[in-house]
PDB file of N, CA and C in Angstrom:
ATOM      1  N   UNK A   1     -25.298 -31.636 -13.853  1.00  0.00           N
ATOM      2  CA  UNK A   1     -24.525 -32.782 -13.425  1.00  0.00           C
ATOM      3  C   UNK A   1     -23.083 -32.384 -13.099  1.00  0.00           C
ATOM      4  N   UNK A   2     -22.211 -31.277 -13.780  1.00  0.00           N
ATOM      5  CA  UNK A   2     -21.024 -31.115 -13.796  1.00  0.00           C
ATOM      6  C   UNK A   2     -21.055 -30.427 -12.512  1.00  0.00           C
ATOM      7  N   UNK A   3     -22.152 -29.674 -11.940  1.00  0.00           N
ATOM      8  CA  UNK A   3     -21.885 -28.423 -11.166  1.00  0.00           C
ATOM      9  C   UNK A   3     -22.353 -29.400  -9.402  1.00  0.00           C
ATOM     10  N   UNK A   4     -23.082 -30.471  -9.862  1.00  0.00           N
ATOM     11  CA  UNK A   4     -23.007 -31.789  -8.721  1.00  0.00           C
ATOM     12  C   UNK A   4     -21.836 -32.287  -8.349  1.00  0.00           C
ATOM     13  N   UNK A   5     -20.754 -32.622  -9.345  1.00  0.00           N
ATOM     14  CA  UNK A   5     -19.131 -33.206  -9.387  1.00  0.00           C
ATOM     15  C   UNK A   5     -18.634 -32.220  -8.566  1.00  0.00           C
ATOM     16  N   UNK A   6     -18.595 -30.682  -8.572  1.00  0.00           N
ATOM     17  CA  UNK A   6     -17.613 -29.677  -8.936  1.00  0.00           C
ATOM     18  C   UNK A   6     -18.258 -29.795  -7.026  1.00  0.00           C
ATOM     19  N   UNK A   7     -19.245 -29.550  -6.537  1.00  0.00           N
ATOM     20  CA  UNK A   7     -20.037 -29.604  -5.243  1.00  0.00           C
ATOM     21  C   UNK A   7     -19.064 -30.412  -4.783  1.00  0.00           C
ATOM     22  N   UNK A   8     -19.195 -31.447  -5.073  1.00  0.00           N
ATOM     23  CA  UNK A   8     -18.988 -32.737  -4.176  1.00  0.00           C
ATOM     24  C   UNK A   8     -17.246 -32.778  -3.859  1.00  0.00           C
ATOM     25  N   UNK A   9     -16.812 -32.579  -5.001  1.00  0.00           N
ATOM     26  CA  UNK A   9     -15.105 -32.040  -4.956  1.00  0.00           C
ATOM     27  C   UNK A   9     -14.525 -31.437  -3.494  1.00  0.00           C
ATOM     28  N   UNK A  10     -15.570 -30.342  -3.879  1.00  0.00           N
ATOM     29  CA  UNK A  10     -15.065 -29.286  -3.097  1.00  0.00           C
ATOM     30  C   UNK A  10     -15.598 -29.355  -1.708  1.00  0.00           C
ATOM     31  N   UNK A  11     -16.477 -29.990  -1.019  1.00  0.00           N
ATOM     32  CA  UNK A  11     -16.713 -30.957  -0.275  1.00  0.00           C
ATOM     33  C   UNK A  11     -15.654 -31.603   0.619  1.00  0.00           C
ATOM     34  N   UNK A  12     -15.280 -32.418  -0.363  1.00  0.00           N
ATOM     35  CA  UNK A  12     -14.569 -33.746   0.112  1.00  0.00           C
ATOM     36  C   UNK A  12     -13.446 -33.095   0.381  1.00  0.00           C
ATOM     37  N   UNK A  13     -12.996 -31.455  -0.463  1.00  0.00           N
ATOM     38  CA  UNK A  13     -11.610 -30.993   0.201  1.00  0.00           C
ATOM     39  C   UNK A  13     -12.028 -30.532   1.512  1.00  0.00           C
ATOM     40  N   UNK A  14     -13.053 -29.642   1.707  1.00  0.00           N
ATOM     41  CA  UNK A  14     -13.296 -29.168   2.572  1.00  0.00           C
ATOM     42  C   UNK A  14     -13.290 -29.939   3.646  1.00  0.00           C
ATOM     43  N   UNK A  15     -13.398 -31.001   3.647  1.00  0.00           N
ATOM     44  CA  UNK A  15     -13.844 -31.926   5.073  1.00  0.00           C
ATOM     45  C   UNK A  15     -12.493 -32.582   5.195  1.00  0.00           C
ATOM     46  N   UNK A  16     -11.553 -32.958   4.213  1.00  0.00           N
ATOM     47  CA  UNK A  16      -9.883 -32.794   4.417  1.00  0.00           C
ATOM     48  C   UNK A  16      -8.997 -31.726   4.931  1.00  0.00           C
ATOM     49  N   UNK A  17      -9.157 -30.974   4.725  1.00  0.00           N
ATOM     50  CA  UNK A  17      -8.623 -29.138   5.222  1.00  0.00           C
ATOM     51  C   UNK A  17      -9.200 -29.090   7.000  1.00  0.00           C
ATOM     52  N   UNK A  18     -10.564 -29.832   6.651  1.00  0.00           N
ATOM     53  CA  UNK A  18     -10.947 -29.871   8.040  1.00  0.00           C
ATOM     54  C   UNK A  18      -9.919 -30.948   9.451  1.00  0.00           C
ATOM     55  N   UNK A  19      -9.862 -32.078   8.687  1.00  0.00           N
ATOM     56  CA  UNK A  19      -9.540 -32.990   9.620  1.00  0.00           C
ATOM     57  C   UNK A  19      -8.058 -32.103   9.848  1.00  0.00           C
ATOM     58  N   UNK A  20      -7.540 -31.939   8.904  1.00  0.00           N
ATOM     59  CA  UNK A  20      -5.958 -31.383   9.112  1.00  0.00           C
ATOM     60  C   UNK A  20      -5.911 -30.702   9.849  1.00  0.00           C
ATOM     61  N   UNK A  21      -6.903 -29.551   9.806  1.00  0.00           N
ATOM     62  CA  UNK A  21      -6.992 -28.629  10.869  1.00  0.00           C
ATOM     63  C   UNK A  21      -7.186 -29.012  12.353  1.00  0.00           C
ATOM     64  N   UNK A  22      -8.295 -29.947  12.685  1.00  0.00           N
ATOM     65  CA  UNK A  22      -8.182 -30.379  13.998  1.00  0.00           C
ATOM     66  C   UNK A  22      -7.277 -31.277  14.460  1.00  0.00           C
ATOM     67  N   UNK A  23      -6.444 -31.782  13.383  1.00  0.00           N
ATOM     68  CA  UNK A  23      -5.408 -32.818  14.277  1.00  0.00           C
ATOM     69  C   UNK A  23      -4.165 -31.752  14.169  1.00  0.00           C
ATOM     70  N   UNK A  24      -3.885 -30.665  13.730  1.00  0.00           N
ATOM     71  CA  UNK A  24      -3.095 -29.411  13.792  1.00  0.00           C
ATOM     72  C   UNK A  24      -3.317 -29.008  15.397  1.00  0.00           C
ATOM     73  N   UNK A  25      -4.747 -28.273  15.810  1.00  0.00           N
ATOM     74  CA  UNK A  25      -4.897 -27.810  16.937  1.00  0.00           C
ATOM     75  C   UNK A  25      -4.830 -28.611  18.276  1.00  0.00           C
ATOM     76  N   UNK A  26      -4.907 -30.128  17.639  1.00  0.00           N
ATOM     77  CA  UNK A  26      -4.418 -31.069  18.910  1.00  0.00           C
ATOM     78  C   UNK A  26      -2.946 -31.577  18.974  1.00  0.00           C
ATOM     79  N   UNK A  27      -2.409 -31.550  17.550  1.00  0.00           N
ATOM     80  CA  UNK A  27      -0.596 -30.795  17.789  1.00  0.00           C
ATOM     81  C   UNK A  27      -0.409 -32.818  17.591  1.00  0.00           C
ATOM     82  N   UNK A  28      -1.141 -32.784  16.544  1.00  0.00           N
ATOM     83  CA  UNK A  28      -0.853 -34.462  16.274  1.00  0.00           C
ATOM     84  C   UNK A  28      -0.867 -34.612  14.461  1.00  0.00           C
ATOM     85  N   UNK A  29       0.063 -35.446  14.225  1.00  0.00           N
ATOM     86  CA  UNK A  29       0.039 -35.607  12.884  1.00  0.00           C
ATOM     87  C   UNK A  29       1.238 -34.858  12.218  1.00  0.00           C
ATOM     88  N   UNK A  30       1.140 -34.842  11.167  1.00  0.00           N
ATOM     89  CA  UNK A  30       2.390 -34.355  10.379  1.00  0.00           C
ATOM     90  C   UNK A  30       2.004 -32.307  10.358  1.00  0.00           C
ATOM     91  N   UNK A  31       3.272 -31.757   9.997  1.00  0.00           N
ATOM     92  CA  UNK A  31       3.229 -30.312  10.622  1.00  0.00           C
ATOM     93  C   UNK A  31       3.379 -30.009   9.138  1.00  0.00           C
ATOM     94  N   UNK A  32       2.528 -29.351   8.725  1.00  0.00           N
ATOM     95  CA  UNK A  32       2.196 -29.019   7.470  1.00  0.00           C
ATOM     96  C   UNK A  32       2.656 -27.244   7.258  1.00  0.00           C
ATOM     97  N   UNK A  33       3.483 -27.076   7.686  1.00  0.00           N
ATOM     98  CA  UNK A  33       4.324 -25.859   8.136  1.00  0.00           C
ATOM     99  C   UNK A  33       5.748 -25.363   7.135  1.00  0.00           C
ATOM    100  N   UNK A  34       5.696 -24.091   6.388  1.00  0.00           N
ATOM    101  CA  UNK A  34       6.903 -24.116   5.776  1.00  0.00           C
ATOM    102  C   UNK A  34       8.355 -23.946   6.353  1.00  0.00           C
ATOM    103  N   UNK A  35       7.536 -23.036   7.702  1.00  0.00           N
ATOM    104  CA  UNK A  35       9.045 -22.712   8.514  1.00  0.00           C
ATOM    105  C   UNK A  35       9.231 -24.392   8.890  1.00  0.00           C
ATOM    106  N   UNK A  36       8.445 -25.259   9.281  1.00  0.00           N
ATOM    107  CA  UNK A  36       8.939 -26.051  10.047  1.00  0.00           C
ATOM    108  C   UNK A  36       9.895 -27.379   8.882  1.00  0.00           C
ATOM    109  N   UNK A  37       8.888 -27.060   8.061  1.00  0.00           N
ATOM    110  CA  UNK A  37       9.313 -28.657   6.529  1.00  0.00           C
ATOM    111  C   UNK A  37      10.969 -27.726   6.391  1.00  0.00           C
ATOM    112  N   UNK A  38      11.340 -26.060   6.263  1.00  0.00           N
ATOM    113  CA  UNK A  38      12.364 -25.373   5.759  1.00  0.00           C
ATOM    114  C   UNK A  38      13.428 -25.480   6.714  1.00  0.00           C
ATOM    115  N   UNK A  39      13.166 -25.873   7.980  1.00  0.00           N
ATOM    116  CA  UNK A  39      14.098 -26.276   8.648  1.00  0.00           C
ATOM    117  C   UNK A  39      15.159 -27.202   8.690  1.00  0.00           C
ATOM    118  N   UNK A  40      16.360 -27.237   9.235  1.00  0.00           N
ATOM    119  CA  UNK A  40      17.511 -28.164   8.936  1.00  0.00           C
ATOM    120  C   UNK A  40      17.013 -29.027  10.956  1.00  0.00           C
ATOM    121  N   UNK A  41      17.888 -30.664  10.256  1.00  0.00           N
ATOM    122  CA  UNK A  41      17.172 -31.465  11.581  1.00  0.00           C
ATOM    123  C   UNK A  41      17.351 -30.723  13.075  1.00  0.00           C
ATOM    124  N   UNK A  42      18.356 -29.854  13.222  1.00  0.00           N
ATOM    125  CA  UNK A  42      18.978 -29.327  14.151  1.00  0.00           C
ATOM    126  C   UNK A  42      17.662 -28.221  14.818  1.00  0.00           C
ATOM    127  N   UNK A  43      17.393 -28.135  13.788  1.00  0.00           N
ATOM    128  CA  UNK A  43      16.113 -26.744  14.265  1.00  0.00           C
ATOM    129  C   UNK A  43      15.335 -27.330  14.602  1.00  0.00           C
ATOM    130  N   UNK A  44      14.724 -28.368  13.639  1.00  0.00           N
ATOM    131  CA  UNK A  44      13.292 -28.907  14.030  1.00  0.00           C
ATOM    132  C   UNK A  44      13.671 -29.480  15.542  1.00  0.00           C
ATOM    133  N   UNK A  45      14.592 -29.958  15.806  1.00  0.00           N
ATOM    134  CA  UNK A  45      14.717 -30.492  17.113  1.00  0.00           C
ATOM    135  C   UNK A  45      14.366 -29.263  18.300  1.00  0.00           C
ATOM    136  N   UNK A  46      14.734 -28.349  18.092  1.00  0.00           N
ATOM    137  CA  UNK A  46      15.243 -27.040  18.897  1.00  0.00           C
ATOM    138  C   UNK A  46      13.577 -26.161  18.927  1.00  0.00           C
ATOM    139  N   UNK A  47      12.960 -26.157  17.753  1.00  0.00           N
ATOM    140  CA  UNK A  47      12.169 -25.174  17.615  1.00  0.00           C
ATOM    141  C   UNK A  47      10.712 -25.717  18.684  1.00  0.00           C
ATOM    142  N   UNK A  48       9.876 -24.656  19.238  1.00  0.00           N
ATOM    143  CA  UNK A  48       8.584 -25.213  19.889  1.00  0.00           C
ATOM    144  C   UNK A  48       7.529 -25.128  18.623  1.00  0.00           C
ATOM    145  N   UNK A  49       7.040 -26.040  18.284  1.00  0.00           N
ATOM    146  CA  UNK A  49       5.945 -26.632  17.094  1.00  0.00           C
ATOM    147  C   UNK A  49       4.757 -26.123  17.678  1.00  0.00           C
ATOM    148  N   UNK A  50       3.879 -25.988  18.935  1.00  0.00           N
ATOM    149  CA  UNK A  50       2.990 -25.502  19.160  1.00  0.00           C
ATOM    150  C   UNK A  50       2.562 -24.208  18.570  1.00  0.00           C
ATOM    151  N   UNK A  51       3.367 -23.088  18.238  1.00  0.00           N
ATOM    152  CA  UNK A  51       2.821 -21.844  17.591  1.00  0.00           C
ATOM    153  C   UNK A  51       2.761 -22.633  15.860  1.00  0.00           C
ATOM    154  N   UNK A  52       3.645 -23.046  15.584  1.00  0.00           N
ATOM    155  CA  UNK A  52       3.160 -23.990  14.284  1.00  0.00           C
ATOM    156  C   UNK A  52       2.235 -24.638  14.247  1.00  0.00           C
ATOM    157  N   UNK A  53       2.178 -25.479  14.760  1.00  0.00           N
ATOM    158  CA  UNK A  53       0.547 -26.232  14.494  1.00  0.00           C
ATOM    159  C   UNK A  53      -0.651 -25.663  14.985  1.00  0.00           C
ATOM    160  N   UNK A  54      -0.455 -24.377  15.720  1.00  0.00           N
ATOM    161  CA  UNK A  54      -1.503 -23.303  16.154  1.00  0.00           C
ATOM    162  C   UNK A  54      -2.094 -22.656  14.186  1.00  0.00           C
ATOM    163  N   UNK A  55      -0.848 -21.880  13.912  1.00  0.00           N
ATOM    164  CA  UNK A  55      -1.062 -21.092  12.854  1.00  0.00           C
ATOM    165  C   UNK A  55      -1.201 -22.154  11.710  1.00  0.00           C
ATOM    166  N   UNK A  56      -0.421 -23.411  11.361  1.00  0.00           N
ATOM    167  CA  UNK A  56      -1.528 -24.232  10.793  1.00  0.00           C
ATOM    168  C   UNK A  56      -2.932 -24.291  10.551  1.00  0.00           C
ATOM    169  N   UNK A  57      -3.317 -25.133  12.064  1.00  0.00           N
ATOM    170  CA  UNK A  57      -4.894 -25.528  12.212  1.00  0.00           C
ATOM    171  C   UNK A  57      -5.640 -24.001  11.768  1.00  0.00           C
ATOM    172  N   UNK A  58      -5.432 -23.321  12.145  1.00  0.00           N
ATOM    173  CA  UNK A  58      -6.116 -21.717  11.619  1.00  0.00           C
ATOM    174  C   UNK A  58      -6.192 -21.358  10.303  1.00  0.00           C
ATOM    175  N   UNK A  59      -4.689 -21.791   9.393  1.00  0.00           N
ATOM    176  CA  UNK A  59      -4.852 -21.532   8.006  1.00  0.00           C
ATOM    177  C   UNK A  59      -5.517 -22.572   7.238  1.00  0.00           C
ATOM    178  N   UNK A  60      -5.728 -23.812   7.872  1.00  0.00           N
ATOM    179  CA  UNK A  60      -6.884 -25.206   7.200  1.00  0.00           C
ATOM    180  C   UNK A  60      -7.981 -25.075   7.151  1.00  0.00           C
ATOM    181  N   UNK A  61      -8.109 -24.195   8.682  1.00  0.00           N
ATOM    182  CA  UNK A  61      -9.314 -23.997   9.097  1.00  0.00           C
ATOM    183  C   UNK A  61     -10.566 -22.895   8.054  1.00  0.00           C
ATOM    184  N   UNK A  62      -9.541 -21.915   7.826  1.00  0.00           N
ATOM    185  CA  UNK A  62     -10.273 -20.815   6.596  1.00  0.00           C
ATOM    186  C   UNK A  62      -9.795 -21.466   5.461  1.00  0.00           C
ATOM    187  N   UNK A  63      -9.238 -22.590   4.933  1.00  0.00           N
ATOM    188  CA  UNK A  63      -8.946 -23.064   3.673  1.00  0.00           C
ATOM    189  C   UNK A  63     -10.484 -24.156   3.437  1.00  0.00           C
ATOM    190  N   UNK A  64     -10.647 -24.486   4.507  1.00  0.00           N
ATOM    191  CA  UNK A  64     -11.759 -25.426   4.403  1.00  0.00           C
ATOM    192  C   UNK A  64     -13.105 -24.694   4.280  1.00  0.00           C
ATOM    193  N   UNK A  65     -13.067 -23.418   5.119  1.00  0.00           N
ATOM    194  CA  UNK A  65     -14.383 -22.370   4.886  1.00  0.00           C
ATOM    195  C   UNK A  65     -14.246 -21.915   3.783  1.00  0.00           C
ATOM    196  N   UNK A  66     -13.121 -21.607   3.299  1.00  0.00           N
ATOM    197  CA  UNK A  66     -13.064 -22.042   1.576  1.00  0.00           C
ATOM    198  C   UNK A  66     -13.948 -22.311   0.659  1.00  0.00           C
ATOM    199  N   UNK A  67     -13.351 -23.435   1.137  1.00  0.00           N
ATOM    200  CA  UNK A  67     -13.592 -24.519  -0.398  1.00  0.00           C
ATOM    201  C   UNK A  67     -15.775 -24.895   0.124  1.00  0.00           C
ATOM    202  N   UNK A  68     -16.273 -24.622   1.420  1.00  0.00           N
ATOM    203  CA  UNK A  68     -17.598 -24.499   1.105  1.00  0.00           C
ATOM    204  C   UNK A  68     -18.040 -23.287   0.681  1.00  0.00           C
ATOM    205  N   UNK A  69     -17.482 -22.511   0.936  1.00  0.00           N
ATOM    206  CA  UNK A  69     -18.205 -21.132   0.163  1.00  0.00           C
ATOM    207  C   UNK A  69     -18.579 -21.265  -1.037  1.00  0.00           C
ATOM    208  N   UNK A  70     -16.940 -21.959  -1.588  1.00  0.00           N
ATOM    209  CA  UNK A  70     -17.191 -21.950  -2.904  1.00  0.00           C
ATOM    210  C   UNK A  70     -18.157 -23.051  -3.612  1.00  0.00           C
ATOM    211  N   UNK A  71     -18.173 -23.882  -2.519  1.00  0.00           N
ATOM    212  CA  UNK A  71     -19.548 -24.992  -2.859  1.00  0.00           C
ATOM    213  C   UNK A  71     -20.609 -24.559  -2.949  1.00  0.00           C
ATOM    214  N   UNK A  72     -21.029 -23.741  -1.563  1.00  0.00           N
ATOM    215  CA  UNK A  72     -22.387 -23.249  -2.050  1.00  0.00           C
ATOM    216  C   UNK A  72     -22.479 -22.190  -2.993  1.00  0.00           C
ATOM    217  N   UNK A  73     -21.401 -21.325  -3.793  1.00  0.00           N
ATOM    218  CA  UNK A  73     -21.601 -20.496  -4.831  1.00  0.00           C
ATOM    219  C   UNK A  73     -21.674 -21.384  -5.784  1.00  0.00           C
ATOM    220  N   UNK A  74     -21.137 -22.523  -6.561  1.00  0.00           N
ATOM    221  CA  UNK A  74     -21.414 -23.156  -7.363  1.00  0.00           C
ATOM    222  C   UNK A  74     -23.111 -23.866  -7.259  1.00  0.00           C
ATOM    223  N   UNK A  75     -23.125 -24.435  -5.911  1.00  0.00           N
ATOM    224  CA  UNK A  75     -24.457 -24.575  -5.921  1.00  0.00           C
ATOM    225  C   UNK A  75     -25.896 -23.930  -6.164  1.00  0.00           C
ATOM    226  N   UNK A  76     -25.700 -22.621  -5.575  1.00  0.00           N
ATOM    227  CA  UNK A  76     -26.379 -21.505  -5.939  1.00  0.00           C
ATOM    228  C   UNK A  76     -26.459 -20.747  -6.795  1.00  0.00           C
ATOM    229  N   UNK A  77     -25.168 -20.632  -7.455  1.00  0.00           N
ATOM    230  CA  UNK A  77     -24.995 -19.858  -8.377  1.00  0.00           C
ATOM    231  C   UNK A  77     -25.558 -18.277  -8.516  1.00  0.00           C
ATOM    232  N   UNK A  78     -25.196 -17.259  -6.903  1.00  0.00           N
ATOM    233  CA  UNK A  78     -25.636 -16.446  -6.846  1.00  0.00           C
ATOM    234  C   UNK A  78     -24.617 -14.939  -6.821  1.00  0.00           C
ATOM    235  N   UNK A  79     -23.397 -15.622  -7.272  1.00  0.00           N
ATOM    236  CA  UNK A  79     -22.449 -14.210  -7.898  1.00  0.00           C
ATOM    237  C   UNK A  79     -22.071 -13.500  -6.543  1.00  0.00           C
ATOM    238  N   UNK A  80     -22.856 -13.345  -5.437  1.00  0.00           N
ATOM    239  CA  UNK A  80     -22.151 -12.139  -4.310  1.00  0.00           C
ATOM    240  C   UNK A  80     -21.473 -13.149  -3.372  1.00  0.00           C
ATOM    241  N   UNK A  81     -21.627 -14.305  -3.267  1.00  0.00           N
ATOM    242  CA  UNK A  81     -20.809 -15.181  -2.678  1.00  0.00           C
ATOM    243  C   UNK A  81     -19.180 -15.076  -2.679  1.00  0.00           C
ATOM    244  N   UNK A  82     -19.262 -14.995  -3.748  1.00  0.00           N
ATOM    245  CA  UNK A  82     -17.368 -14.528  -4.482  1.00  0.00           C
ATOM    246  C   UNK A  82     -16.874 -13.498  -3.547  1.00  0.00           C
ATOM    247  N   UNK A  83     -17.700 -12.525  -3.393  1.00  0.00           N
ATOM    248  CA  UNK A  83     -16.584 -11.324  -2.382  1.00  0.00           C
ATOM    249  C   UNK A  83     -16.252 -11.714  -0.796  1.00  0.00           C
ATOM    250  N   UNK A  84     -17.418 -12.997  -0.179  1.00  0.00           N
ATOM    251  CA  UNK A  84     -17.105 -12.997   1.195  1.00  0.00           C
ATOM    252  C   UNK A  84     -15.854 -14.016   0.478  1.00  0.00           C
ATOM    253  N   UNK A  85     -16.168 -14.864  -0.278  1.00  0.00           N
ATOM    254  CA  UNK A  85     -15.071 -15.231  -0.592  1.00  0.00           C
ATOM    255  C   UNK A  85     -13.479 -15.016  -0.179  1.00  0.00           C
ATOM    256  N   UNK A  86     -13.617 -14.031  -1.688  1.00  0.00           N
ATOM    257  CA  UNK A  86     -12.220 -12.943  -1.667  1.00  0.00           C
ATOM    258  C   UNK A  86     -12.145 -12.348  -0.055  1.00  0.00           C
ATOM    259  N   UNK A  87     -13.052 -12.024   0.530  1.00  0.00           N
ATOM    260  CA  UNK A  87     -12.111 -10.860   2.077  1.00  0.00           C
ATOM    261  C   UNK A  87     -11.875 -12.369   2.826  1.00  0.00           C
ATOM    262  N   UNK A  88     -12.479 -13.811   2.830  1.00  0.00           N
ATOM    263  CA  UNK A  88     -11.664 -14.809   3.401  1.00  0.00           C
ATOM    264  C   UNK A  88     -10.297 -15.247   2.909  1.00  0.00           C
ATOM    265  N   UNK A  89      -9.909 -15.006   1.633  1.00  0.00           N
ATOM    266  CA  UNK A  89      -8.529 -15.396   0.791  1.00  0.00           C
ATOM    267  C   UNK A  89      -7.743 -14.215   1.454  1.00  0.00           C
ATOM    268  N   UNK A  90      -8.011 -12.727   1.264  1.00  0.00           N
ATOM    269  CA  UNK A  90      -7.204 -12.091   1.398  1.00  0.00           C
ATOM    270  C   UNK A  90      -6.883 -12.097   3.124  1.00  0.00           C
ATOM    271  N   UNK A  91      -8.212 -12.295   3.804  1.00  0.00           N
ATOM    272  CA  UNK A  91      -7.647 -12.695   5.593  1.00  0.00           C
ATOM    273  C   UNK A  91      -7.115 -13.648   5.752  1.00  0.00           C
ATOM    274  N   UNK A  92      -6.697 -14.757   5.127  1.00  0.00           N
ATOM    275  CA  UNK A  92      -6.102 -16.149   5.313  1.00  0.00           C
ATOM    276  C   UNK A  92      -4.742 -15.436   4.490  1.00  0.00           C
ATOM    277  N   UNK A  93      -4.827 -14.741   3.586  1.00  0.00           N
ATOM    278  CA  UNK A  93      -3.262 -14.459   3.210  1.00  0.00           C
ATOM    279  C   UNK A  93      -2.531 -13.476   4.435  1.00  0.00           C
ATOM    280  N   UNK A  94      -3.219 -12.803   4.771  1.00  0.00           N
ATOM    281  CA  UNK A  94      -2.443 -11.387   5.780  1.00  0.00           C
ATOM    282  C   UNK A  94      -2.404 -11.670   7.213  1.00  0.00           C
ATOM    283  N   UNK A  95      -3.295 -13.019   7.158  1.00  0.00           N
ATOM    284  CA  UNK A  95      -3.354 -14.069   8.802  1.00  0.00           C
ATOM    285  C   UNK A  95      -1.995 -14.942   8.833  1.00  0.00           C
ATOM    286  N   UNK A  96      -0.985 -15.521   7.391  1.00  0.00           N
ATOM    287  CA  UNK A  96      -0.461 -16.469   7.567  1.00  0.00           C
ATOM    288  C   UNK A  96       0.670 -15.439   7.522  1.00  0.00           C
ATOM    289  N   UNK A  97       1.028 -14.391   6.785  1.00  0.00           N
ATOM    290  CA  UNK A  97       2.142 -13.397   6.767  1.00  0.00           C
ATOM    291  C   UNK A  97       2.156 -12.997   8.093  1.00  0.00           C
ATOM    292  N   UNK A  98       1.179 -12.238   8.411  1.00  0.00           N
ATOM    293  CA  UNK A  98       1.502 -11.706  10.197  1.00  0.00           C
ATOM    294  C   UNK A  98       1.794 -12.821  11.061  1.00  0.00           C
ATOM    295  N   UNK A  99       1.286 -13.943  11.156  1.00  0.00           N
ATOM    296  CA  UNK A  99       1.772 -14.821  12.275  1.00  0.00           C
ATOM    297  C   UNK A  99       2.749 -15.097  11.804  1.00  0.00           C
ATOM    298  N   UNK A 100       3.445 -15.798  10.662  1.00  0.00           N
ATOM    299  CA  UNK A 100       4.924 -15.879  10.863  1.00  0.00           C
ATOM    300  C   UNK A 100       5.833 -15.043  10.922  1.00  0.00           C
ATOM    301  N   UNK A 101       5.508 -13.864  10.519  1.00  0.00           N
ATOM    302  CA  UNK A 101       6.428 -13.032  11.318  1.00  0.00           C
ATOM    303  C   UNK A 101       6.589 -12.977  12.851  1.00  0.00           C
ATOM    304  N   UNK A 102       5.455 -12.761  13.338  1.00  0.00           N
ATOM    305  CA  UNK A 102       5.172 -12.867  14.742  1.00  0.00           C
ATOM    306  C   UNK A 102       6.022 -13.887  15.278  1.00  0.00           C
ATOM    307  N   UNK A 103       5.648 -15.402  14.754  1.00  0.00           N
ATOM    308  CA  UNK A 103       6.047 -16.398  15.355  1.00  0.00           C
ATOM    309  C   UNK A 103       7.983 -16.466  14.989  1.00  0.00           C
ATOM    310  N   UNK A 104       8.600 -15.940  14.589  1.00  0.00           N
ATOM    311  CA  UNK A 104       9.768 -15.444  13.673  1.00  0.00           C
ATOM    312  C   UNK A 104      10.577 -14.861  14.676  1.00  0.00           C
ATOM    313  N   UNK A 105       9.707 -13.599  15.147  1.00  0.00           N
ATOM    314  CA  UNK A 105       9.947 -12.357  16.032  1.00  0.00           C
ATOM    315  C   UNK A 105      10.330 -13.247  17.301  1.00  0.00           C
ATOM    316  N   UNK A 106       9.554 -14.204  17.819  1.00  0.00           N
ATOM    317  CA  UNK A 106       9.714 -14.691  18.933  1.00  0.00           C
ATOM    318  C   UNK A 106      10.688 -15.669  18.951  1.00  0.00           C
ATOM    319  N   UNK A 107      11.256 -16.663  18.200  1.00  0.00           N
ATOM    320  CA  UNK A 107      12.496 -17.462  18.440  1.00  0.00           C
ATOM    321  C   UNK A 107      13.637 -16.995  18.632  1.00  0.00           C
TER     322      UNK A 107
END
């Protein structure tokens, strides 16, 4: 029963991470961005948001492949799930470092 809850959780994030992500890649909705929230009003005015809500929708996008992985490892409960896991955490970490630099490099 607990491991039904823990499913369904992770689910319901997943399909949140999702929507964020596609209203990211259609460049609608709130910009869930640190460079952009770290900005003073002067910047946000100045800066182009499209490479932001690009590298957004991309980091929701593997946050949401996420949180089902980890659904169906709880569901399954078959232990090798965990490593595609981990090389998706560690590509969503070295995906969000390189693009903002990138995107950094270019303003």
């Amino acid at each position: 029963m607990e491991d039904t809850i823990v499913v369904i959780v992770l689910l319901i994030l997943s399909i949140i991470a999702f929507i964020i992500s596609v209203r990211s890649f259609r460049e609608k909705g709130f910009l869930f961005n640190n460079a952009y929230l770290l900005a003073s009003e002067q910047e946000r005015e100045r800066l182009n948001k499209k490479p932001y809500y690009r590298q957004t929708g991309i980091v929701f996008l593997l946050i949401g492949i996420l949180f089902v992985l980890n659904a169906v490892e709880v569901f399954l409960n078959t232990g090798w799930i965990y490593y595609i896991i981990a090389v998706v955490v560690i590509g969503t970490i070295i995906y969000a470092i390189v693009s903002g630099i990138k995107i950094e490099s270019q303003d």
